[in-house]
PDB file of N, CA and C in Angstrom:
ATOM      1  N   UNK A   1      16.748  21.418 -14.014  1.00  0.00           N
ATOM      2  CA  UNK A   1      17.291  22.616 -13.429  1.00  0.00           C
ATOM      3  C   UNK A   1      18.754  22.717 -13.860  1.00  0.00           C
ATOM      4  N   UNK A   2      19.364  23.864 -14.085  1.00  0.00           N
ATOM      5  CA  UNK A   2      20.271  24.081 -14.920  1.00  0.00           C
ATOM      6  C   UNK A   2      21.731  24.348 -13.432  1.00  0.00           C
ATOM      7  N   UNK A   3      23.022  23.948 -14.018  1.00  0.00           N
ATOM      8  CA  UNK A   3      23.911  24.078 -12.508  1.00  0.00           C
ATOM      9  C   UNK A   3      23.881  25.645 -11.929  1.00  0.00           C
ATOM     10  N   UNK A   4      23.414  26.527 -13.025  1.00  0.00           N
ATOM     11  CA  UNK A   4      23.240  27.912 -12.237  1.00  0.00           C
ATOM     12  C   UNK A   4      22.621  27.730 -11.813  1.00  0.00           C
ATOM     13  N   UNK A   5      21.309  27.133 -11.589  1.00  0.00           N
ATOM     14  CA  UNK A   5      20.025  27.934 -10.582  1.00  0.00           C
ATOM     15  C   UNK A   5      20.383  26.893  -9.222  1.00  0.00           C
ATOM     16  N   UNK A   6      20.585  25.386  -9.257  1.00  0.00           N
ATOM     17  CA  UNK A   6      20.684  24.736  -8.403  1.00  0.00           C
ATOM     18  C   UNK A   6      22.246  25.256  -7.738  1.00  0.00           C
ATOM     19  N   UNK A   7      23.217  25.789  -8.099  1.00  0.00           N
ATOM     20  CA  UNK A   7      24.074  26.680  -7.470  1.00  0.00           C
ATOM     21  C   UNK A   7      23.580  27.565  -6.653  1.00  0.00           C
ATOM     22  N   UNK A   8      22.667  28.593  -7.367  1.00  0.00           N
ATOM     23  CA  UNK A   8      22.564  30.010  -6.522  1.00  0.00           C
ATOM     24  C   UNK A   8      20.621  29.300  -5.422  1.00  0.00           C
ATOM     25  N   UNK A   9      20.942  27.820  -6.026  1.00  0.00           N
ATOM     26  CA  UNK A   9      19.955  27.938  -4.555  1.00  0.00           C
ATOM     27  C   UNK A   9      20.667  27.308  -3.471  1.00  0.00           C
ATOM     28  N   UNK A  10      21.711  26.916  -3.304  1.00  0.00           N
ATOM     29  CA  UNK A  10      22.698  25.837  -2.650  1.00  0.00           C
ATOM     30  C   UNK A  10      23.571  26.969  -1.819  1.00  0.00           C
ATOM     31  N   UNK A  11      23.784  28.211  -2.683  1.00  0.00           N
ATOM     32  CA  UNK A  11      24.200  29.694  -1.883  1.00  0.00           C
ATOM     33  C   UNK A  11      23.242  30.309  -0.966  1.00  0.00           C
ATOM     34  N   UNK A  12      22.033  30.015  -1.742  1.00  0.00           N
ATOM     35  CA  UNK A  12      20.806  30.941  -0.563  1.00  0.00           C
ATOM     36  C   UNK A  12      20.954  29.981   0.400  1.00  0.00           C
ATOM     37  N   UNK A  13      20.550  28.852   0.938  1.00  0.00           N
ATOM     38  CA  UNK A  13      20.294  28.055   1.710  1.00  0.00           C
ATOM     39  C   UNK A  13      21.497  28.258   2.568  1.00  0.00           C
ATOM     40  N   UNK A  14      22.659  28.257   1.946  1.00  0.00           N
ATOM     41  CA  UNK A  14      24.517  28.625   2.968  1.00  0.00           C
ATOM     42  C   UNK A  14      24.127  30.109   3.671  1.00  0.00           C
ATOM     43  N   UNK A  15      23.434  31.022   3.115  1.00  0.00           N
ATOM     44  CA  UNK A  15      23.644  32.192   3.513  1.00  0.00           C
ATOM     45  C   UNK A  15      22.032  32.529   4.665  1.00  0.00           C
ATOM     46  N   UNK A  16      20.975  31.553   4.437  1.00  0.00           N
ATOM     47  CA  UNK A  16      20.173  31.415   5.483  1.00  0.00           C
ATOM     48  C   UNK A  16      20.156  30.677   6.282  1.00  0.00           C
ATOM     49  N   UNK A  17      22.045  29.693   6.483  1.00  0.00           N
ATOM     50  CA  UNK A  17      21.755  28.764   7.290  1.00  0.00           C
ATOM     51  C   UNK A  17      22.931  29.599   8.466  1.00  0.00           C
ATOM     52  N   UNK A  18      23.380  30.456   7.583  1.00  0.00           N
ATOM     53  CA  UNK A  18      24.731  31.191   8.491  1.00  0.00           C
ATOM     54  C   UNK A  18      24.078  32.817   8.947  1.00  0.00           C
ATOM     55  N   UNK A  19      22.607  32.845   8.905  1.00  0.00           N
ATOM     56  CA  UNK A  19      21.546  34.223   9.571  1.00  0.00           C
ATOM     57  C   UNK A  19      21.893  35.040   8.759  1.00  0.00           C
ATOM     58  N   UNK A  20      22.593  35.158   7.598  1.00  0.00           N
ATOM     59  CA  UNK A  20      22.883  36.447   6.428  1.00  0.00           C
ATOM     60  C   UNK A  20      21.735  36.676   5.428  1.00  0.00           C
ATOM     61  N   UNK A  21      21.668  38.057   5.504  1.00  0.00           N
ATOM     62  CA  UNK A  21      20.905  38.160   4.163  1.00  0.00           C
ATOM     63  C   UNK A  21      21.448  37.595   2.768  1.00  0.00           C
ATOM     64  N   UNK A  22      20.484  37.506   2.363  1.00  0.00           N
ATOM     65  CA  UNK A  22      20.382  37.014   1.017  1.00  0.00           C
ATOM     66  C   UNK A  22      20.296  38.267   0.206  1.00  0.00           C
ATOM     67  N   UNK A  23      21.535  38.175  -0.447  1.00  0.00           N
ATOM     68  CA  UNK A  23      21.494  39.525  -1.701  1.00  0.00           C
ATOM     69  C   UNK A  23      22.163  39.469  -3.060  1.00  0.00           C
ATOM     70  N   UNK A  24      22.261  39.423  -3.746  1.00  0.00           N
ATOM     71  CA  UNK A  24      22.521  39.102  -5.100  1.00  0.00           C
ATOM     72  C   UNK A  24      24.375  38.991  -4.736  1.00  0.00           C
ATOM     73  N   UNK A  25      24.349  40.152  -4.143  1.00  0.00           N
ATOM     74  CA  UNK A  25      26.218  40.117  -4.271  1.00  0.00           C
ATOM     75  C   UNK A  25      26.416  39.045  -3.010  1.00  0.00           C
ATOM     76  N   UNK A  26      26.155  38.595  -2.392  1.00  0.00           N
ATOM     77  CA  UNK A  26      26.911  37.584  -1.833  1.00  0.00           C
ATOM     78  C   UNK A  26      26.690  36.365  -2.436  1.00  0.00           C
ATOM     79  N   UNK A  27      25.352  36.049  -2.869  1.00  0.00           N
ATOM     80  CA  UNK A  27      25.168  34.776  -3.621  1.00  0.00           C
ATOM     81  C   UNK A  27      26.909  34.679  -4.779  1.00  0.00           C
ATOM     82  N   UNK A  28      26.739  36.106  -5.408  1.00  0.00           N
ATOM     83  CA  UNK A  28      28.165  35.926  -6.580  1.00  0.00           C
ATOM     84  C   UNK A  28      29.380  35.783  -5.646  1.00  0.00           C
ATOM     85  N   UNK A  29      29.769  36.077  -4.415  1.00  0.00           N
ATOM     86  CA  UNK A  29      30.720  36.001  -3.449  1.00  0.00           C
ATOM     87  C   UNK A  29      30.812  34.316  -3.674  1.00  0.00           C
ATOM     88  N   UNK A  30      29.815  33.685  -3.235  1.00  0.00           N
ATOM     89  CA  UNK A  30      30.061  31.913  -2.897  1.00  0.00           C
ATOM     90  C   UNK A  30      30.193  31.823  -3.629  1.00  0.00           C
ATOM     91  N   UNK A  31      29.389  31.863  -5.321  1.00  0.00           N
ATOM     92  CA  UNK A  31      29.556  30.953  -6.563  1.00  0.00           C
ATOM     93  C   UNK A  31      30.789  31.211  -6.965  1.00  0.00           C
ATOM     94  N   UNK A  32      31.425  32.506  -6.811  1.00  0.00           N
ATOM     95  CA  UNK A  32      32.756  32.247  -7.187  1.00  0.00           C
ATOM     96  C   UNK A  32      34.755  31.626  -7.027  1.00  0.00           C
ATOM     97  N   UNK A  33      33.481  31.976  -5.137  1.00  0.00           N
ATOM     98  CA  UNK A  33      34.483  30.911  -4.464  1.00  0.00           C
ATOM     99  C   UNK A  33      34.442  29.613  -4.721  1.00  0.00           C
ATOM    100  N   UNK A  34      33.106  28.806  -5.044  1.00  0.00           N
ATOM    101  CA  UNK A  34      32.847  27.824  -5.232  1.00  0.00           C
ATOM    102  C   UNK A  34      33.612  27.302  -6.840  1.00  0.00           C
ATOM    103  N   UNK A  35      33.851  28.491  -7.630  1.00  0.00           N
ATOM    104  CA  UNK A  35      34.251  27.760  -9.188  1.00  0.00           C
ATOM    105  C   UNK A  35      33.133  27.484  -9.778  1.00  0.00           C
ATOM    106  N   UNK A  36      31.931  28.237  -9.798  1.00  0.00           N
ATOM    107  CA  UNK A  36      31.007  28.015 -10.387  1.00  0.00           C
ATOM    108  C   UNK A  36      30.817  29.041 -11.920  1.00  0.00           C
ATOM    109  N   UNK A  37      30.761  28.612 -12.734  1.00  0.00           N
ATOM    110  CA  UNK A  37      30.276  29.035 -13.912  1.00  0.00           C
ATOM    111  C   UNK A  37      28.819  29.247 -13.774  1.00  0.00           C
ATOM    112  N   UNK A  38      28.398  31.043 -14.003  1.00  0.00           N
ATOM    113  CA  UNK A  38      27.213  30.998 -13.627  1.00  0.00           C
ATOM    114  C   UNK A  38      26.671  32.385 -15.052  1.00  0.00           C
ATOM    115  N   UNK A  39      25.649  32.686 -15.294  1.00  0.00           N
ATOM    116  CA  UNK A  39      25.057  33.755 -15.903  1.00  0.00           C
ATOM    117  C   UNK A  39      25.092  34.834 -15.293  1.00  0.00           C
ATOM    118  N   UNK A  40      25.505  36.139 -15.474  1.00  0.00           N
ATOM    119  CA  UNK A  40      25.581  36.934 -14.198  1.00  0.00           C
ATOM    120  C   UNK A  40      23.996  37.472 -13.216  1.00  0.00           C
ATOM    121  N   UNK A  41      22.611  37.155 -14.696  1.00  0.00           N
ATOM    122  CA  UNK A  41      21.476  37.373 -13.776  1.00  0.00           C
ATOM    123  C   UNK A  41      20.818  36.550 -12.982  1.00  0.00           C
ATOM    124  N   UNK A  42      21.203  34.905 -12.699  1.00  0.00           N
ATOM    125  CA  UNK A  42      20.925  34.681 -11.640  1.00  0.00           C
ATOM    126  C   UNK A  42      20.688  34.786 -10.669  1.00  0.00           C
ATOM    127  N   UNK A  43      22.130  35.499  -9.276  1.00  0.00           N
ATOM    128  CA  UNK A  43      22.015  35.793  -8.272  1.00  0.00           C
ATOM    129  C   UNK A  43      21.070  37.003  -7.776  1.00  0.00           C
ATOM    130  N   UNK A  44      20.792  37.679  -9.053  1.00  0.00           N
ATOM    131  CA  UNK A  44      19.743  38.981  -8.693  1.00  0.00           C
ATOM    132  C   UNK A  44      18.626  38.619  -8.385  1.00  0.00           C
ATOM    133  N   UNK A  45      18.120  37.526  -9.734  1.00  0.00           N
ATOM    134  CA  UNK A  45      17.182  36.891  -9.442  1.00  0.00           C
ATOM    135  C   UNK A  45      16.348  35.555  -8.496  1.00  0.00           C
ATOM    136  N   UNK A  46      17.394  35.459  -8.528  1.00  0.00           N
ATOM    137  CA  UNK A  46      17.532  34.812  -6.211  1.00  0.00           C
ATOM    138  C   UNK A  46      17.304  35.348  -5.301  1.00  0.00           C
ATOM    139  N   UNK A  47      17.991  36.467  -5.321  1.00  0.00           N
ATOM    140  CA  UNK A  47      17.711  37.722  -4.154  1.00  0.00           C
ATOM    141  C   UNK A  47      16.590  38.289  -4.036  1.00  0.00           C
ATOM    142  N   UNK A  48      15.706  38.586  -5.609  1.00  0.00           N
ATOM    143  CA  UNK A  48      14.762  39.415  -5.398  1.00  0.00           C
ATOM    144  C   UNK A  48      13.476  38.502  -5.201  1.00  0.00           C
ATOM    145  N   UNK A  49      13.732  37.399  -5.660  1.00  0.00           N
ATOM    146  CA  UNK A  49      12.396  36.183  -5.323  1.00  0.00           C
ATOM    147  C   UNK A  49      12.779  35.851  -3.846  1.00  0.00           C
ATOM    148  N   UNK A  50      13.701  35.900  -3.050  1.00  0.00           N
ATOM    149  CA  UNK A  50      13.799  35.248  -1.910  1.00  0.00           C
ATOM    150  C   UNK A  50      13.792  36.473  -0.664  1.00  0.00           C
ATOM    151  N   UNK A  51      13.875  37.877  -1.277  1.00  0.00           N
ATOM    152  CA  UNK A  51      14.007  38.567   0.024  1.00  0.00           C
ATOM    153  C   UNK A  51      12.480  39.044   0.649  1.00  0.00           C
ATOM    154  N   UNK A  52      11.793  38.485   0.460  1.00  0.00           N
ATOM    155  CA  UNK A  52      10.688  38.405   1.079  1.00  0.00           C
ATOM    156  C   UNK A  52      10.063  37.314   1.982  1.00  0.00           C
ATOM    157  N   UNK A  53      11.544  36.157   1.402  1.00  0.00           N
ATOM    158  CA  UNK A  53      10.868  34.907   2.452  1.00  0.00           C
ATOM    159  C   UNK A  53      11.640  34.620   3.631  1.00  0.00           C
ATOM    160  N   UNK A  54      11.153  34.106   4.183  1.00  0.00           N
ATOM    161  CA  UNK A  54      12.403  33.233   5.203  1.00  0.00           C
ATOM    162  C   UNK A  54      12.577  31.909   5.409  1.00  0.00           C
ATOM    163  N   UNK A  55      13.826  31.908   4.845  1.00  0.00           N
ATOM    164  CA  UNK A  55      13.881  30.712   4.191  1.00  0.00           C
ATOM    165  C   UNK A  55      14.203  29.532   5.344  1.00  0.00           C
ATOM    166  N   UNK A  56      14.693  29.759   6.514  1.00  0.00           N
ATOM    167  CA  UNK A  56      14.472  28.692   7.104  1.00  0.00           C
ATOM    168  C   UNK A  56      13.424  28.586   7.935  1.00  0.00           C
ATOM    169  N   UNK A  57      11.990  29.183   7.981  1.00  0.00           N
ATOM    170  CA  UNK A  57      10.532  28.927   8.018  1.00  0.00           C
ATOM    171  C   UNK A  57      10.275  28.457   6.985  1.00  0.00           C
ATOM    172  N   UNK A  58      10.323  28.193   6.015  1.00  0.00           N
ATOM    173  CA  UNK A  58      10.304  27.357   4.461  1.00  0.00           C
ATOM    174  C   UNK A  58      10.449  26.064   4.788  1.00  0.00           C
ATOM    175  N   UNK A  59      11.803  26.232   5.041  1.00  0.00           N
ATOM    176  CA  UNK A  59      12.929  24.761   5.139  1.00  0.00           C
ATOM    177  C   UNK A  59      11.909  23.824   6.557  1.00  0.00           C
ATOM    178  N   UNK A  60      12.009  24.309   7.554  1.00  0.00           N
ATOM    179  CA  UNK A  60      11.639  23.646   8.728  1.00  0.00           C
ATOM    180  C   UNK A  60      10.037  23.195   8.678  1.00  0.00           C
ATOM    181  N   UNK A  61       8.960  23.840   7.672  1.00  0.00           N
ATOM    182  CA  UNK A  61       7.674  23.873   7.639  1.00  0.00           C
ATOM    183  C   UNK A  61       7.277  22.960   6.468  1.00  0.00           C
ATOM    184  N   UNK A  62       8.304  22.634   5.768  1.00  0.00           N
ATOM    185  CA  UNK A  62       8.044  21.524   4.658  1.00  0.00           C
ATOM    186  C   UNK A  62       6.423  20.508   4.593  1.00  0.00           C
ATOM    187  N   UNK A  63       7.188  19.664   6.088  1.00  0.00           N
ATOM    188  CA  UNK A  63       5.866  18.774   5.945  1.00  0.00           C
ATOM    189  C   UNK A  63       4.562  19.039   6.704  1.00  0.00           C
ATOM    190  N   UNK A  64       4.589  20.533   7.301  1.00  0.00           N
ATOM    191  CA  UNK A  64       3.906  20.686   8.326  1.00  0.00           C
ATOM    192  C   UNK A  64       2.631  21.739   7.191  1.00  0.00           C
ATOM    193  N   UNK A  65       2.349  21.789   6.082  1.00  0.00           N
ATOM    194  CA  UNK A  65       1.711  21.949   4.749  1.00  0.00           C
ATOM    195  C   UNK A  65       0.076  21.917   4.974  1.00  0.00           C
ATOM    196  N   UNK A  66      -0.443  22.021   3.505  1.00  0.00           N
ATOM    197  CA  UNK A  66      -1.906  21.798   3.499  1.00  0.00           C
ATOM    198  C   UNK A  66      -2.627  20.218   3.873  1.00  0.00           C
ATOM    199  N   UNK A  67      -0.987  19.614   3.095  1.00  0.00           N
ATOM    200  CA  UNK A  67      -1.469  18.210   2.661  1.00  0.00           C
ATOM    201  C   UNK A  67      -1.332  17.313   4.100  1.00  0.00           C
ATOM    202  N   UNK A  68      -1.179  18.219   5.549  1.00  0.00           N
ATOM    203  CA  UNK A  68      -1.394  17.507   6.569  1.00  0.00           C
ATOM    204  C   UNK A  68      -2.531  17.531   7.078  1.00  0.00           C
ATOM    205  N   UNK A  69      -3.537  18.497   6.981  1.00  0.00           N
ATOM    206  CA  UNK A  69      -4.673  18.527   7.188  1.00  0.00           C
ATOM    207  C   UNK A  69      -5.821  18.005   7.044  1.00  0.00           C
ATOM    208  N   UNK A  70      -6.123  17.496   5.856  1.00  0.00           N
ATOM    209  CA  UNK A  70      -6.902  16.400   5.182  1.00  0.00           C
ATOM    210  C   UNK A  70      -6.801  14.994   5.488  1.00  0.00           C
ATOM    211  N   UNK A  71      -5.391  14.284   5.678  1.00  0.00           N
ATOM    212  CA  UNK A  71      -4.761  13.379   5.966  1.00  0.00           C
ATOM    213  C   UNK A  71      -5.736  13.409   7.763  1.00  0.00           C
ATOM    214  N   UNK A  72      -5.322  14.528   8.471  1.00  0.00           N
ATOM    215  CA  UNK A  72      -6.433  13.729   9.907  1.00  0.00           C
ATOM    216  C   UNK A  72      -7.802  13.934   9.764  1.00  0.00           C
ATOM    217  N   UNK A  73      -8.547  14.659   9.274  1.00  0.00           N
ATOM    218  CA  UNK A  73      -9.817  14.826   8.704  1.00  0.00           C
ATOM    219  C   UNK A  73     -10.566  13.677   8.511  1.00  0.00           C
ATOM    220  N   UNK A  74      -9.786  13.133   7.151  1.00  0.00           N
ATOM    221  CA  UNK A  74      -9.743  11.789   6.575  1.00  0.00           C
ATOM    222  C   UNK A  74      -9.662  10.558   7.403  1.00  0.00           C
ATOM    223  N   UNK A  75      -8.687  10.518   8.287  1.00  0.00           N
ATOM    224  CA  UNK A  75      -8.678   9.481   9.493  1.00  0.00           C
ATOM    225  C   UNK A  75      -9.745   9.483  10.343  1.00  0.00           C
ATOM    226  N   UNK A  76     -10.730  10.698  10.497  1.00  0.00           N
ATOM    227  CA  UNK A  76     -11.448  11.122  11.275  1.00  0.00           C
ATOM    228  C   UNK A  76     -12.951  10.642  11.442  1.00  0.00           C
ATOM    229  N   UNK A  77     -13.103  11.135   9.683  1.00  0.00           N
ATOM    230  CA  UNK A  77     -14.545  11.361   8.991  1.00  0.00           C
ATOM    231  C   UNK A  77     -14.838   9.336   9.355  1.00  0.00           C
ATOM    232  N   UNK A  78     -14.555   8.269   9.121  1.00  0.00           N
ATOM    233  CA  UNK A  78     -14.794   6.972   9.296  1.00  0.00           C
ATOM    234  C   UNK A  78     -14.973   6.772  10.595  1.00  0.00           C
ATOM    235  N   UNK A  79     -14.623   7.379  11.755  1.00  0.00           N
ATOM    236  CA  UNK A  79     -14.755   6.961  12.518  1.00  0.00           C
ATOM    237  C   UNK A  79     -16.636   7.575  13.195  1.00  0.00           C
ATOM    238  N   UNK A  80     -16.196   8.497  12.941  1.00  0.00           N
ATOM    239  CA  UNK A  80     -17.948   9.817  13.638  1.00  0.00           C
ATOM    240  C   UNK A  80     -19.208   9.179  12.608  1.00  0.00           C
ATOM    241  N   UNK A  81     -18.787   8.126  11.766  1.00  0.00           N
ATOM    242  CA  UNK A  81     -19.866   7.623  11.153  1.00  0.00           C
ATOM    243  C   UNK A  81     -20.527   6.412  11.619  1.00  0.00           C
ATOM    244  N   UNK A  82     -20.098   5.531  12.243  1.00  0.00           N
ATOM    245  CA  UNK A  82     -20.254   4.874  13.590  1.00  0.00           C
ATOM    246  C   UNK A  82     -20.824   3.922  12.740  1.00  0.00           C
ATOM    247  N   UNK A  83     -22.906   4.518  12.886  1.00  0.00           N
ATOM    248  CA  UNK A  83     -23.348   2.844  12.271  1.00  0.00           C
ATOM    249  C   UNK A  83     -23.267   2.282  10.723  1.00  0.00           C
ATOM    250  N   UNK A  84     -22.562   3.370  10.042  1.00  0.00           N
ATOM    251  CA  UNK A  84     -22.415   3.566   8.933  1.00  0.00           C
ATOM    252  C   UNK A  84     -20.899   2.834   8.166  1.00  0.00           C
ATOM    253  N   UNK A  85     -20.359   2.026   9.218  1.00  0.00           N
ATOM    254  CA  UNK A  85     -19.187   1.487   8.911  1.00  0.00           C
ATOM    255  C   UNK A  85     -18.668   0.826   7.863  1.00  0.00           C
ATOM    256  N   UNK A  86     -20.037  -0.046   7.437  1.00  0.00           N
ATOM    257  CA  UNK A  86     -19.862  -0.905   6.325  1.00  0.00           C
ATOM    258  C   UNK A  86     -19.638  -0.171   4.626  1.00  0.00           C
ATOM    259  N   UNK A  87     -19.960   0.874   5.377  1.00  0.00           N
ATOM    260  CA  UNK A  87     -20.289   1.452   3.866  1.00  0.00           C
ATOM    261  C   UNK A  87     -19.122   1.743   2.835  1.00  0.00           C
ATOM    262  N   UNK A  88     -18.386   2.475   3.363  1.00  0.00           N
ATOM    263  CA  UNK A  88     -16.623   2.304   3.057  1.00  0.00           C
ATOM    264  C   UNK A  88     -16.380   1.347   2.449  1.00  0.00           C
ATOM    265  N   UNK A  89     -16.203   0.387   3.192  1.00  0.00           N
ATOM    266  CA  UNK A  89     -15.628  -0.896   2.484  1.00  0.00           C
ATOM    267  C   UNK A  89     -16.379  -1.317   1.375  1.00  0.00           C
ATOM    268  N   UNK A  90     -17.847  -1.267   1.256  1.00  0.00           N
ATOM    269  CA  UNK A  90     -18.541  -1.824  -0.150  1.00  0.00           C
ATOM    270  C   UNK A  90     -18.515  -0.621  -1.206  1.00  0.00           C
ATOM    271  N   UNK A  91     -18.527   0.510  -0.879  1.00  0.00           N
ATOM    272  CA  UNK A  91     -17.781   1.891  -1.658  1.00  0.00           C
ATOM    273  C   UNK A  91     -16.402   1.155  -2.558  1.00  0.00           C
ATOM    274  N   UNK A  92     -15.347   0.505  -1.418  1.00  0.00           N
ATOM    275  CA  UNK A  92     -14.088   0.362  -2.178  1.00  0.00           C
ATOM    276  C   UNK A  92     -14.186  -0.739  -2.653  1.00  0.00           C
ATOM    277  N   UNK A  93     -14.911  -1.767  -2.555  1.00  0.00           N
ATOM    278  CA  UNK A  93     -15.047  -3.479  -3.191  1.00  0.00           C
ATOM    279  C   UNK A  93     -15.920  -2.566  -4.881  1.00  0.00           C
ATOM    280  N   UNK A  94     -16.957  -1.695  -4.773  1.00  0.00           N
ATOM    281  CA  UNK A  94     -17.164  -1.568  -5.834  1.00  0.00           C
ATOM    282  C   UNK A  94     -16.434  -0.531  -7.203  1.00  0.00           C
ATOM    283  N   UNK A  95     -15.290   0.014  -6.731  1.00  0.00           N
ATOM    284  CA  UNK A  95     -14.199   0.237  -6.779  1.00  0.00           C
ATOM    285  C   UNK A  95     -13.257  -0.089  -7.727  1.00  0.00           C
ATOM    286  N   UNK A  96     -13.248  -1.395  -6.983  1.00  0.00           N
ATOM    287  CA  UNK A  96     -12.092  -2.084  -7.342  1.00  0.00           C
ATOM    288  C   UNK A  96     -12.548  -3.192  -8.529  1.00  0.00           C
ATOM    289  N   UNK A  97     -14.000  -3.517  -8.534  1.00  0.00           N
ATOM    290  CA  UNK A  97     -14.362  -4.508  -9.687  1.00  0.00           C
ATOM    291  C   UNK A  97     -14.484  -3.523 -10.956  1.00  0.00           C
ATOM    292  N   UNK A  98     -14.961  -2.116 -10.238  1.00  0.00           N
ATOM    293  CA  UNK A  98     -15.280  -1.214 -11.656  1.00  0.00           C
ATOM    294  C   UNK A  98     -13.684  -1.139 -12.051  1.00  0.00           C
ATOM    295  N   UNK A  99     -13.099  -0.788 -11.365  1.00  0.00           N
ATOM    296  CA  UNK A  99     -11.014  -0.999 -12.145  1.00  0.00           C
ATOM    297  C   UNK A  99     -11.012  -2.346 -12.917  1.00  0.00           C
ATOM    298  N   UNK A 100     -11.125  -3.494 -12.615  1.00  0.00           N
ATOM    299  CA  UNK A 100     -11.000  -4.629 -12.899  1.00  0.00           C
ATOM    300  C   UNK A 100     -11.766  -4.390 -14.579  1.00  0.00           C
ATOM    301  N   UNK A 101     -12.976  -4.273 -14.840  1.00  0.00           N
ATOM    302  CA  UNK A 101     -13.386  -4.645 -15.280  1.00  0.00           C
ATOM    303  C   UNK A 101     -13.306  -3.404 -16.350  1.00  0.00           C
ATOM    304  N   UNK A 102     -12.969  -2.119 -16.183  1.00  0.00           N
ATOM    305  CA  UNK A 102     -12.235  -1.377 -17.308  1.00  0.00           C
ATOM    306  C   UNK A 102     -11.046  -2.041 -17.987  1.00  0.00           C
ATOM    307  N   UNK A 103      -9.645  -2.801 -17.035  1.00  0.00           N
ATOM    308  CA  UNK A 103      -8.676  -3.635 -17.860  1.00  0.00           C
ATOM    309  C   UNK A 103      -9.413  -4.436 -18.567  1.00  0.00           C
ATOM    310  N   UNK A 104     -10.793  -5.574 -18.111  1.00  0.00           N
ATOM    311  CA  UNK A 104     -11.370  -6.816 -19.199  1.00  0.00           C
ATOM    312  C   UNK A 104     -11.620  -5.535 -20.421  1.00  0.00           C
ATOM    313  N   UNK A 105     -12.016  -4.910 -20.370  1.00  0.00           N
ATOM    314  CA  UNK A 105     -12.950  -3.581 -21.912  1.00  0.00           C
ATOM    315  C   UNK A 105     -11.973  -3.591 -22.613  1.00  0.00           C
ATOM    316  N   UNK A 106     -10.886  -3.619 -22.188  1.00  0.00           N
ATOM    317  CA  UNK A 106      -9.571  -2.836 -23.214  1.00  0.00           C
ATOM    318  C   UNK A 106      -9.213  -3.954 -24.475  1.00  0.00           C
ATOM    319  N   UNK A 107      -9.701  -5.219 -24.369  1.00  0.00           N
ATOM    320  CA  UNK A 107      -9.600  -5.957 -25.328  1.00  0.00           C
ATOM    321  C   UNK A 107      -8.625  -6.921 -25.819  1.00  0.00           C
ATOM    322  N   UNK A 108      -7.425  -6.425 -24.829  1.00  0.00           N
ATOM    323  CA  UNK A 108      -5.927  -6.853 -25.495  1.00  0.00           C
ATOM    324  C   UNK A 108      -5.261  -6.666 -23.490  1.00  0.00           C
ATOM    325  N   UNK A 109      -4.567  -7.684 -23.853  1.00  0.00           N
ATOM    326  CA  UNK A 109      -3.460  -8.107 -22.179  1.00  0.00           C
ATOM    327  C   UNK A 109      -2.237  -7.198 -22.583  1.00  0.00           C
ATOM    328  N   UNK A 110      -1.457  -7.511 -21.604  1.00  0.00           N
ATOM    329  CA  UNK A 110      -0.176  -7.432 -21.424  1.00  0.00           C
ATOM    330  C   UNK A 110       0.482  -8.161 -22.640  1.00  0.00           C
ATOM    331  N   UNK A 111       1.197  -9.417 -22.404  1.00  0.00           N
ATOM    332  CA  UNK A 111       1.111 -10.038 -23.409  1.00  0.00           C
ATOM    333  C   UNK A 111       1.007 -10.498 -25.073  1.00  0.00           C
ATOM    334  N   UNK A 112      -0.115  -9.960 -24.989  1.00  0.00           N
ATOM    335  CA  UNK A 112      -1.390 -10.108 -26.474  1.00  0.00           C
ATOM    336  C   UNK A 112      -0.341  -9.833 -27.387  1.00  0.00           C
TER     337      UNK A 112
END
């Protein structure tokens, strides 16, 4: 990422952390207070990708994502299988010899 774009995102984030819109001319307001050397179409193009979001529902929702969902699912699905417990584990023992035994195929170590 180039110091313009990580600039004019370091401005959006100042200007959604202080309840202001986000608009091309204030983004150029900070960067220039800041001493930033910038391209002049950046900040437009900040404004017009970001004025549809809100950016601190963005910011605050980070880990709260798709990739939390699966994660309890996943914790879940082993348990509602009850007499079926063992199975998992000989699933991952066979697994782990089929890994093993792709490194023996390869012919040549670390080392070699």
């Amino acid at each position: 990422m180039s110091t313009s774009e990580l600039a004019c995102s370091y401005a959006a984030l100042i200007l959604a952390d202080d309840d202001v819109a986000v608009t091309g001319e204030k983004i150029t307001t900070i960067l220039k207070a800041a001493g930033v050397d910038f391209e002049p179409y950046w900040p437009g193009l900040f404004a017009k990708a970001l004025e549809a979001s809100d950016l601190k529902a963005l910011i605050t929702n980070v880990g709260s994502g798709v990739g939390a969902a699966p994660a309890a699912a996943g914790g879940a699905a082993p348990a509602a299988g009850g007499a079926d417990a063992g199975a998992p584990a000989k699933e991952e023992k066979k697994k782990e010899e089929e890994e093993e035994e792709e490194d023996d195929d390869m012919g040549f170590g670390l080392f070699d």
